[in-house]
Protein backbone atom coordinates (compact mmCIF):
# COMPACT_ATOMS: atom_id res chain seq x y z
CA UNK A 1 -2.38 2.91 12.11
CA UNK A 2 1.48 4.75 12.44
CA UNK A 3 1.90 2.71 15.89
CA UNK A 4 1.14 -0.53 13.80
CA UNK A 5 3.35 0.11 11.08
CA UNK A 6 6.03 0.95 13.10
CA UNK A 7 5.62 -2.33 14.85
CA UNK A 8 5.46 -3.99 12.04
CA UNK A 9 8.33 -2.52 10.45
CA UNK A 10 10.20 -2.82 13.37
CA UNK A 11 13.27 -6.14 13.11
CA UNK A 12 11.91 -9.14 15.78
CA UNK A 13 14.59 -9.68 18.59
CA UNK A 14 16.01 -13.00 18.59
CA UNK A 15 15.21 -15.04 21.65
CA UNK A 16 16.97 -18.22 22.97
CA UNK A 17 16.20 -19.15 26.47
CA UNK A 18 17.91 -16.76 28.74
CA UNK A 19 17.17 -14.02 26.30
CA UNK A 20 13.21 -15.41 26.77
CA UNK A 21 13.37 -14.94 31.12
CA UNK A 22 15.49 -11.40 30.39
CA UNK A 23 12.28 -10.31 28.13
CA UNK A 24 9.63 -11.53 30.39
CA UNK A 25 11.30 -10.14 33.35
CA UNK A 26 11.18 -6.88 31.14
CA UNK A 27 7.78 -6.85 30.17
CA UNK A 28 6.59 -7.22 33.80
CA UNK A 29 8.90 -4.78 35.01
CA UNK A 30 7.90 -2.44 32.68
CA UNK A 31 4.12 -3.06 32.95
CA UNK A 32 4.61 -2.36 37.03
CA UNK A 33 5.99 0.95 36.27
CA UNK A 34 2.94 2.06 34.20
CA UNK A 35 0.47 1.08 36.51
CA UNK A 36 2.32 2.94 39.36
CA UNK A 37 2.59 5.90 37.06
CA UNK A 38 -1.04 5.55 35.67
CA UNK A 39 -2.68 5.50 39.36
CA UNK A 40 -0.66 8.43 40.00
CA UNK A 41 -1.51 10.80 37.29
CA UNK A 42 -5.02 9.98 38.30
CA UNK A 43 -4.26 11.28 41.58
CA UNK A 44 -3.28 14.58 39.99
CA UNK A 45 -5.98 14.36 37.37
CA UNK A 46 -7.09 17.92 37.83
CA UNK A 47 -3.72 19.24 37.64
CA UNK A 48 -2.84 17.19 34.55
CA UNK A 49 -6.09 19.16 32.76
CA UNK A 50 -5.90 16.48 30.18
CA UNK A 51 -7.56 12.81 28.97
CA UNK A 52 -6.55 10.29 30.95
CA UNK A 53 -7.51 7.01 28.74
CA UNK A 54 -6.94 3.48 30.20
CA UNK A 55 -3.53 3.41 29.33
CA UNK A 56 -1.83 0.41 28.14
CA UNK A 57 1.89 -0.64 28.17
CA UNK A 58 3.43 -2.94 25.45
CA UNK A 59 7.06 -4.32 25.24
CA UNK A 60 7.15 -6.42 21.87
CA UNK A 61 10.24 -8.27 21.03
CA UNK A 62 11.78 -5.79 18.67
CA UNK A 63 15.78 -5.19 18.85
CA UNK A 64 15.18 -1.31 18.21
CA UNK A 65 15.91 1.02 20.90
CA UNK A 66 12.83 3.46 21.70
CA UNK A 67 9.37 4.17 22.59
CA UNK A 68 6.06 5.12 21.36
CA UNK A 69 2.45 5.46 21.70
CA UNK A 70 -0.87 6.74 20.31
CA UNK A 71 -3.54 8.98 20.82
CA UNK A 72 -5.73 6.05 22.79
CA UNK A 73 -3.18 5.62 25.46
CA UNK A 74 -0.77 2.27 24.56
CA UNK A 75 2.53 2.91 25.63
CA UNK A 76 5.03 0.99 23.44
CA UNK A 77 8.50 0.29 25.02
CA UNK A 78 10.86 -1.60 22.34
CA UNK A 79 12.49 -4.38 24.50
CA UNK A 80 16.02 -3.61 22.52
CA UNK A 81 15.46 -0.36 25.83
CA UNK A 82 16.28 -3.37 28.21
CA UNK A 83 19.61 -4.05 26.63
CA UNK A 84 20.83 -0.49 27.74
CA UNK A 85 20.19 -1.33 31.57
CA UNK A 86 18.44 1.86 32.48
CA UNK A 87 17.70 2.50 36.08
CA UNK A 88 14.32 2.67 37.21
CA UNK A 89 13.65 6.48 37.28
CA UNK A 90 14.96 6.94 33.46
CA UNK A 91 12.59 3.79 32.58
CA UNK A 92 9.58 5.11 34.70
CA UNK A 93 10.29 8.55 33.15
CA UNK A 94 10.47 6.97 29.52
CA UNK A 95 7.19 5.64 30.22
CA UNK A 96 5.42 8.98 31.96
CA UNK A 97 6.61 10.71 28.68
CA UNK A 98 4.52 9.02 26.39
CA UNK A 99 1.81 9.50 28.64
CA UNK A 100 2.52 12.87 28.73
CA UNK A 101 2.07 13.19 24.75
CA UNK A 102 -1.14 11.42 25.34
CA UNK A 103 -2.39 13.46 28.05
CA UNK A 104 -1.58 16.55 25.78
CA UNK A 105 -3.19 15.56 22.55
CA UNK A 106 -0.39 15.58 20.71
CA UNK A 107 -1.14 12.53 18.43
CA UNK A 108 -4.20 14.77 17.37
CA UNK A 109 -2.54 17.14 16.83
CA UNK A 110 -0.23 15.81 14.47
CA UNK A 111 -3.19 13.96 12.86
CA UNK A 112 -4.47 17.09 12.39
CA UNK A 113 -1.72 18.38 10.65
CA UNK A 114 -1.83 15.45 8.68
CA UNK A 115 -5.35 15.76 7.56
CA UNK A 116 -4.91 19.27 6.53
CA UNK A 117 -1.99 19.07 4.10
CA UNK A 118 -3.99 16.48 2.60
CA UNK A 119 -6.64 18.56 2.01
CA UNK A 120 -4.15 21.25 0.71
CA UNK A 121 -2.86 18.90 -1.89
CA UNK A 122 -5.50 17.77 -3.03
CA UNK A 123 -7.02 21.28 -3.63
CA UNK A 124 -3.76 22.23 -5.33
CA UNK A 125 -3.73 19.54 -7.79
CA UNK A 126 -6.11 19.46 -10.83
CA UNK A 127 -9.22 17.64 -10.56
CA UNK A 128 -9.26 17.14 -14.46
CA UNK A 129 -6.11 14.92 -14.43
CA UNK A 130 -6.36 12.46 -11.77
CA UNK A 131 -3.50 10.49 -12.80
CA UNK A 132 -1.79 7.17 -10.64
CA UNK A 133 1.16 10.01 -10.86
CA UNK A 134 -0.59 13.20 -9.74
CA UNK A 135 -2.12 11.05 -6.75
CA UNK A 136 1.12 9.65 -5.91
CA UNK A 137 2.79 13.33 -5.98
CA UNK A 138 0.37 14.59 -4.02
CA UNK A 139 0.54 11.58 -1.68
CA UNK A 140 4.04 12.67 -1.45
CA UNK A 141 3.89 15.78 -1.10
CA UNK A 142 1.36 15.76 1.75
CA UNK A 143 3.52 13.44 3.78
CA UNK A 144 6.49 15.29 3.46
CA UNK A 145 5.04 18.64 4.28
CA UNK A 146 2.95 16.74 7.16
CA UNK A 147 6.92 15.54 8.50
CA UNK A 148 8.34 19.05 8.21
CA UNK A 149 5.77 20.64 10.41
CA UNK A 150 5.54 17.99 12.71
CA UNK A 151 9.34 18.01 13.24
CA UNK A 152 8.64 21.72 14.19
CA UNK A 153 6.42 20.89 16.69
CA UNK A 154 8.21 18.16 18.24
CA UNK A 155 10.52 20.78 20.67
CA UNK A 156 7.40 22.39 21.86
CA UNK A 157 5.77 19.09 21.94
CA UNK A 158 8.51 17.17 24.00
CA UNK A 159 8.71 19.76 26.84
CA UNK A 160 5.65 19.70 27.61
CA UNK A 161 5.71 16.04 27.12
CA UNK A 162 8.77 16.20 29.52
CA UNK A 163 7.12 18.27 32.14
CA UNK A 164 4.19 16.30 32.20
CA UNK A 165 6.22 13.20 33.12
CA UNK A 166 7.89 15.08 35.96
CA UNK A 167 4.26 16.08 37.16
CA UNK A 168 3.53 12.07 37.69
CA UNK A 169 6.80 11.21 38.69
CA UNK A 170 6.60 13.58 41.86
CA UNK A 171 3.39 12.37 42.23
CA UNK A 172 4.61 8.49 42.33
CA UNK A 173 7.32 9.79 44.83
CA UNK A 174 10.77 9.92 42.10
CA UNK A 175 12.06 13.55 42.78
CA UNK A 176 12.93 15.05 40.12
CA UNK A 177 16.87 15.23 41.62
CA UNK A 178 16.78 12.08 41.78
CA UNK A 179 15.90 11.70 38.11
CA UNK A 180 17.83 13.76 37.01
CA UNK A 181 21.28 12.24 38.48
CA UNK A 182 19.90 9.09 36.78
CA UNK A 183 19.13 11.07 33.63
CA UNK A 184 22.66 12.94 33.42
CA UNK A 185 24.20 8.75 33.88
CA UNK A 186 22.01 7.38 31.12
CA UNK A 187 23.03 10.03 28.63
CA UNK A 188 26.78 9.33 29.70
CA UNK A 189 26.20 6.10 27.59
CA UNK A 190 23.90 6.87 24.80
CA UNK A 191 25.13 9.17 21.63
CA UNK A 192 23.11 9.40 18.37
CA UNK A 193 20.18 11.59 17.20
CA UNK A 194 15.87 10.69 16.90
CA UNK A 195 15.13 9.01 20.21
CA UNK A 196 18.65 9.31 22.08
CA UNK A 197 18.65 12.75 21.53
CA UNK A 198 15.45 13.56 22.31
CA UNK A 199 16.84 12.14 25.80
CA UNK A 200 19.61 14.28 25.52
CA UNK A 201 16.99 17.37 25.52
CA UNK A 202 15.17 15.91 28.21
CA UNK A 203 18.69 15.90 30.22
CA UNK A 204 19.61 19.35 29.62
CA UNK A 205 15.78 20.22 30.57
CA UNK A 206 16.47 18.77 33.85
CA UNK A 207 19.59 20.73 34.38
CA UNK A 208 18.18 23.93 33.60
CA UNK A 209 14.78 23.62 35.96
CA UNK A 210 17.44 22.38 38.66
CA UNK A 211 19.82 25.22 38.02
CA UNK A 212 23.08 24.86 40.28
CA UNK A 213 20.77 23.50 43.15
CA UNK A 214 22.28 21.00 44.91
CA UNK A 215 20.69 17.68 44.68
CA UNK A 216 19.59 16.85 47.86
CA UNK A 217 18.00 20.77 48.24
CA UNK A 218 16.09 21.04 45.16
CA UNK A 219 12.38 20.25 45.39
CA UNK A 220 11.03 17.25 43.97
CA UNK A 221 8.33 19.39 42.41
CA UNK A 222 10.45 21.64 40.03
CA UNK A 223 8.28 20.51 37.10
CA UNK A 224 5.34 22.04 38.79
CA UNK A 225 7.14 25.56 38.15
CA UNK A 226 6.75 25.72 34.29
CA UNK A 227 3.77 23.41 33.34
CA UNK A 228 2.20 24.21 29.96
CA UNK A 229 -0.90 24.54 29.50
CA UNK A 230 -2.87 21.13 27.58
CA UNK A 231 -2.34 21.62 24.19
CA UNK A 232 -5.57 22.37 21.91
């Protein structure tokens, strides 16, 4: 239900012919890279030690720049992402990302979250006065709280997200020197908080599992070094 209201919330991208090709060309392009990635992580299924749904990849015609997905495994990759020209190992790692949040429950876990704080409010406000206002308070109230604990989640979340990602990557044969040098030239262009820098973190990630290494003697395995386990 969040993935669809984000969608729908989300402005349409306008679309005159050339625009039209550029999308389709997008969508296929992008839908290639997920079922590379997806036949890989099956090949590492053990090591992943997480649900591996039929995943699903989406690029509706939205101007915003971003990604997201849910708990049943569709990927959602805004096609406003196109207009920053990405190369392929920042879009294919984009993509194993979101996986990676699937393949660690993390949607769950947030719904969990979620569901608890409602339960919480509900308990803390009075039975005896259920009011249109007390229910919207406490409708309130349980979002909000839900949003400050998620948001500190979300570092712990995203790393293992991110390491995930670099599991399936190695696995579909991007090193993750290579990614990262494509990573560090992305970042060079994009400035902002939420989503860009989220990819910021993921950068300095990178940097830090790669150390001073030079590129071409680093492993293309360096995720395998710190995985997390799945989270419960």
């Amino acid at each position: 239900m969040e993935l669809r209201a984000m969608l729908a919330l989300a402005s349409d991208a306008s679309c005159s012919e050339k625009v039209c090709d550029a999308q389709i060309e997008f969508r296929r392009h992008i839908r290639q890279l997920g079922g590379q990635l997806s036949a890989s992580a099956r090949q590492i299924r053990k090591e992943l030690a997480g649900p591996l749904p039929n995943f699903i990849f989406l690029v509706p015609a939205k101007r915003e720049i971003g990604t997201l997905s849910n708990a049943a495994g569709t990927i959602v990759v805004f096609d406003g992402v196109r207009t920053l020209q990405l190369e392929d190992p920042v879009l294919a790692f984009l993509i194993a990302r979101e996986m990676g949040h699937v393949i660690r429950r993390h949607h769950a876990e947030n719904a969990a979250t979620g569901l608890a704080l409602s339960a919480m409010t509900t308990i803390a406000i009075p039975v005896a006065s259920p009011s249109a206002a007390a229910s919207m308070a406490g409708a309130a109230a349980s979002v909000a709280g839900a949003q400050v604990i998620k948001s500190l989640y979300r570092p712990e979340q995203l790393r293992a997200a991110d390491l995930t990602a670099l599991q399936i990557m190695n696995q579909a044969g991007w090193p993750t020197a290579v990614l990262a040098e494509s990573l560090q030239r992305a970042c060079d262009k994009l400035q902002g908080e939420g989503w860009a820098g989220e990819l910021q973190t993921s950068n300095a990630l990178l940097k830090n599992l790669l150390g001073d290494a030079p590129a071409a003697a680093v492993s293309g395995t360096a995720a395998e070094q710190e995985v997390p386990p799945a989270s419960r």
